[in-house]
Protein backbone atom coordinates (compact mmCIF):
# COMPACT_ATOMS: atom_id res chain seq x y z
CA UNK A 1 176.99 183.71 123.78
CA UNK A 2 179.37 182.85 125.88
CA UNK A 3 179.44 181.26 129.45
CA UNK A 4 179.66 184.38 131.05
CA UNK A 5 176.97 185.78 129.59
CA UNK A 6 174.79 182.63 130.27
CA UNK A 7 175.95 182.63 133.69
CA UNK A 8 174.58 186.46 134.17
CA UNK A 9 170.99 185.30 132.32
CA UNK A 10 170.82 182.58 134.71
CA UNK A 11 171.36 184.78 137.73
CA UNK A 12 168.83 187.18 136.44
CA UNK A 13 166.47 184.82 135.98
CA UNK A 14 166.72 182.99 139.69
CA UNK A 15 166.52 186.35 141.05
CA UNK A 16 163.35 187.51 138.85
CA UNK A 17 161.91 183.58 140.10
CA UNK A 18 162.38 184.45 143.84
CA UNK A 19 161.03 188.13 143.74
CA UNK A 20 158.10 186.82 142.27
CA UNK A 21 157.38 184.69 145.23
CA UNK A 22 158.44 181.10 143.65
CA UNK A 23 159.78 178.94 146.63
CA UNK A 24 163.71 178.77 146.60
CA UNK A 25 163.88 175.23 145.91
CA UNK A 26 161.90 175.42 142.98
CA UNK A 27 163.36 178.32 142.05
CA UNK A 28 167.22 176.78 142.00
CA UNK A 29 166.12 173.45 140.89
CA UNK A 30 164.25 175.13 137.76
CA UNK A 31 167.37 176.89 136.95
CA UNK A 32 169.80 174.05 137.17
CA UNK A 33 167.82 171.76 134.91
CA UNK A 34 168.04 174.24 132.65
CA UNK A 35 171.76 175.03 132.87
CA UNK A 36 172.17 170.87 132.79
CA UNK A 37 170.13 170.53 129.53
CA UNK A 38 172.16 173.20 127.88
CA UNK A 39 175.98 172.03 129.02
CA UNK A 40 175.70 168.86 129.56
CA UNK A 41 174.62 165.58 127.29
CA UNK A 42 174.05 163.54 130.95
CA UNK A 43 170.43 162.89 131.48
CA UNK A 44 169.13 165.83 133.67
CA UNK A 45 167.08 163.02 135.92
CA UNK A 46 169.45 160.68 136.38
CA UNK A 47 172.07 163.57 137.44
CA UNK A 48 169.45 165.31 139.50
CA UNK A 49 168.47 162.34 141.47
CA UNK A 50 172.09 160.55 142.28
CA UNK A 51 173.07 163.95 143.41
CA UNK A 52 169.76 164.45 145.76
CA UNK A 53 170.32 160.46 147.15
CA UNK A 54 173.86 161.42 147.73
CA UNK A 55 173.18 164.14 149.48
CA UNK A 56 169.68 163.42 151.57
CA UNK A 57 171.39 159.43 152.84
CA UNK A 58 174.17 160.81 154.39
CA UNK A 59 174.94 159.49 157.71
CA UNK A 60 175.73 163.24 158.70
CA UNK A 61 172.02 164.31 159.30
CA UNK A 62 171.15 161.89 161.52
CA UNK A 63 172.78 163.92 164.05
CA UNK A 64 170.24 166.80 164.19
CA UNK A 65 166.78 164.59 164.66
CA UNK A 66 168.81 162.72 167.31
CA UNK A 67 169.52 165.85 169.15
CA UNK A 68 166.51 167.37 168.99
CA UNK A 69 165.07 164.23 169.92
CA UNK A 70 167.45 163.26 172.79
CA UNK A 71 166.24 166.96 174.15
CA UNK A 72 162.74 166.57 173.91
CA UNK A 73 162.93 163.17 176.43
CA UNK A 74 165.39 165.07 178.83
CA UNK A 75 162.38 167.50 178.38
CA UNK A 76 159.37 165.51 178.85
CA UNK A 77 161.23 163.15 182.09
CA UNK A 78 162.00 166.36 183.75
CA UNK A 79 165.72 164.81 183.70
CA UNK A 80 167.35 167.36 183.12
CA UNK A 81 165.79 169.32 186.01
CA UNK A 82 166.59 166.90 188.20
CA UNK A 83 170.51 166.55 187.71
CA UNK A 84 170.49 170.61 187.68
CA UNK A 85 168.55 170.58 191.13
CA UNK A 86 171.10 167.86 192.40
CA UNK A 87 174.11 169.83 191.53
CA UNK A 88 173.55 173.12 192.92
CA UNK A 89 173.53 173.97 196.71
């Protein structure tokens, strides 16, 4: 078979996972293990887990806690309230 058809099978099978009410991330990871077992000769865990560490310590996503947690103390002091009170007439 070639990787067309593999690629099709896979498909059909992540779609049939998430219809039947698997969680996505289970769902995609299931799939590519499988796909890595059959194309590659790389370990699947050793792929699998420098990929997630490369991907979860990025200094990118530090961004969103800090903002959400920047707007929960202008929240909580009233701050915010306070500069918008002082600005308008």
């Amino acid at each position: 078979m070639n990787e067309l058809g593999l690629t099709l099978i896979f498909l059909a099978v992540l779609f049939l996972l998430l219809g039947t009410g698997i969680w996505v991330a289970v769902s995609l990871i299931g799939v590519a293990m499988v796909g890595m077992m059959l194309f590659t000769s790389r370990p699947v865990g050793d792929a699998m887990a420098t990929t997630i560490w490369g991907a979860a310590s990025s200094w990118t996503l530090t961004a969103l806690p800090l903002f959400i947690w920047m707007g929960e103390i202008l929240f909580r002091t009233r701050l915010s309230e306070d500069l918008f009170k002082g600005l308008t007439p």
